[in-house]
Each structure stands twice: as structure tokens, then as C-alpha cells.
Protein backbone atom coordinates (compact mmCIF):
# COMPACT_ATOMS: atom_id res chain seq x y z
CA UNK A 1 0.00 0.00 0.00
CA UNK A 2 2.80 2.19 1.03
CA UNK A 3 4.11 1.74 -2.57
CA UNK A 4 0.98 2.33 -4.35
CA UNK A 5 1.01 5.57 -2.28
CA UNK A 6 4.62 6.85 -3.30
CA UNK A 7 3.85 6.11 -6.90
CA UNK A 8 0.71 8.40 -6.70
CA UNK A 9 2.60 11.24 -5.13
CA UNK A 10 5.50 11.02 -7.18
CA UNK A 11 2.64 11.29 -10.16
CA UNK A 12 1.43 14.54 -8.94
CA UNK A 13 5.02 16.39 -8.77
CA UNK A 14 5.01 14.34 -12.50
CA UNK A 15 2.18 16.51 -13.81
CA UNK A 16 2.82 19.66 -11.75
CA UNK A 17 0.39 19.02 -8.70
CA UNK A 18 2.25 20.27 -6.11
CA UNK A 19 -0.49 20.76 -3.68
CA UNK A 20 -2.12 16.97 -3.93
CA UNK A 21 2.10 15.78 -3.67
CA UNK A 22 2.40 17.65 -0.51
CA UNK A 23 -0.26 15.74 1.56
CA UNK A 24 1.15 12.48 -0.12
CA UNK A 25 4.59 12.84 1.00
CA UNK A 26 3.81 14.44 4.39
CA UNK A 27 1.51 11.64 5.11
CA UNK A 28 3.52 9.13 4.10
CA UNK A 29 6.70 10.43 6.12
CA UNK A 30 4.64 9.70 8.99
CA UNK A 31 3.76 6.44 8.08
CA UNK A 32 7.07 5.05 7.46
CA UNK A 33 8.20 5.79 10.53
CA UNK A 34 5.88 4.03 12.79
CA UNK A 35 7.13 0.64 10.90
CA UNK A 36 8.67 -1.32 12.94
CA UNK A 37 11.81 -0.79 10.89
CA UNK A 38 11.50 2.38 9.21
CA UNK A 39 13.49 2.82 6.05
CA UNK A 40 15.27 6.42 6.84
CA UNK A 41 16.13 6.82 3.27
CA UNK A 42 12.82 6.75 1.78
CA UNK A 43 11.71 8.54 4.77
CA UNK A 44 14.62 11.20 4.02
CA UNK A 45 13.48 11.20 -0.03
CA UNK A 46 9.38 11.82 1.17
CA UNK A 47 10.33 14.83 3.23
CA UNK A 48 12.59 15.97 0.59
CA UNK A 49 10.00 15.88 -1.90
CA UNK A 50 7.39 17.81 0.54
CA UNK A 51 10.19 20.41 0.84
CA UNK A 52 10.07 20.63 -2.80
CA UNK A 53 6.24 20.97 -2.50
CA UNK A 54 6.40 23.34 -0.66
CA UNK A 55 8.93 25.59 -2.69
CA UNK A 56 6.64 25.16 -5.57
CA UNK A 57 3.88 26.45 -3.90
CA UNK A 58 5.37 29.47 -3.41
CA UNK A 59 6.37 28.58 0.07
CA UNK A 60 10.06 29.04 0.27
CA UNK A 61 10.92 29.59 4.03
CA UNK A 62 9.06 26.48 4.87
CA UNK A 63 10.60 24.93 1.92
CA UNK A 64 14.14 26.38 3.41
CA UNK A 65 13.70 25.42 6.82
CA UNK A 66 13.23 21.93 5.96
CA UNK A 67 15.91 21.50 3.52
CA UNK A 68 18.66 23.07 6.50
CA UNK A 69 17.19 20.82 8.76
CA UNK A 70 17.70 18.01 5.95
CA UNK A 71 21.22 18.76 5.58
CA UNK A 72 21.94 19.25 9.65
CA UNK A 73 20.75 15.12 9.74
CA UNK A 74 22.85 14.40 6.73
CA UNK A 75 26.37 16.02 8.04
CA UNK A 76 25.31 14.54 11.30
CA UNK A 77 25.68 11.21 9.36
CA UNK A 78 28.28 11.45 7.99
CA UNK A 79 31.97 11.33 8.76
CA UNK A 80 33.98 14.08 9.00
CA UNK A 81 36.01 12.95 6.54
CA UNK A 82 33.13 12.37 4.40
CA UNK A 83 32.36 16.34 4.29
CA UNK A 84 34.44 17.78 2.21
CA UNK A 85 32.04 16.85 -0.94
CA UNK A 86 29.92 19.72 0.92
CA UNK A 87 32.08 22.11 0.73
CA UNK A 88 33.48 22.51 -2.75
């Protein structure tokens, strides 16, 4: 089901229908993680997406705020070494 419902959001940001996406992907954000193993990547990609959403919409300090706080859980998972793609 979970599948079924990524396909249709990812359909909406398809044909430009950012507003039906952005329920989709905040929904399903929540979703995934009360599995008993969520899968943080897809979980990372759905809120992604909804940050996208909301750019789209015209919304770009929501859209902002979420992307930071995106890439503050990334670096936090990664090695320092692993930064310096980051920076360049």
C-alpha cells in the first residue's frame, strides 16, 4: 500500500500538482516511521520531496527550513572525513 502511495505522489510532482504531492509525502513520512523498521532513506526522499512541494507552492521559508534541517541530519551522518564533498 505504502508503494501504491509513493507512486501516486511522485505522479502529482510528474504533472505539476504540487499541492495533492504535498499531503502524499507528508503523510507518508509519517507512516514510514511508525514501521517497525522504518526505512530512513525513503523517509529522508518523502520529506525531501514535501520540501520541494512546498517551494513550488510558493512557500520558500518552509521549503528552506526543511531542507537546513535536511542537511543538519545528513552532516550529522556522515563522517567528517566524508564532508568535504559539501564544501566545494
Amino acid at each position: 500500500m505504502l508503494e501504491l502511495r509513493l507512486n501516486l505522489a511522485n505522479l502529482y510532482v510528474l504533472a505539476g500538482a504540487y499541492r495533492e504531492a504535498l499531503p502524499e509525502f507528508t503523510g507518508l513520512v509519517v507512516d514510514l516511521a511508525e514501521r517497525p523498521k522504518p526505512d530512513q532513506e525513503l523517509i529522508w526522499y518523502c520529506r525531501q520531496q514535501a520540501a520541494m512541494c512546498h517551494a513550488e507552492l510558493g512557500e520558500a521559508g518552509t521549503a528552506l527550513a526543511e531542507m537546513r534541517l535536511l542537511l543538519v541530519e545528513q552532516q550529522r551522518n556522515l563522517a567528517t572525513d566524508d564532508l568535504s564533498p559539501l564544501r566545494q
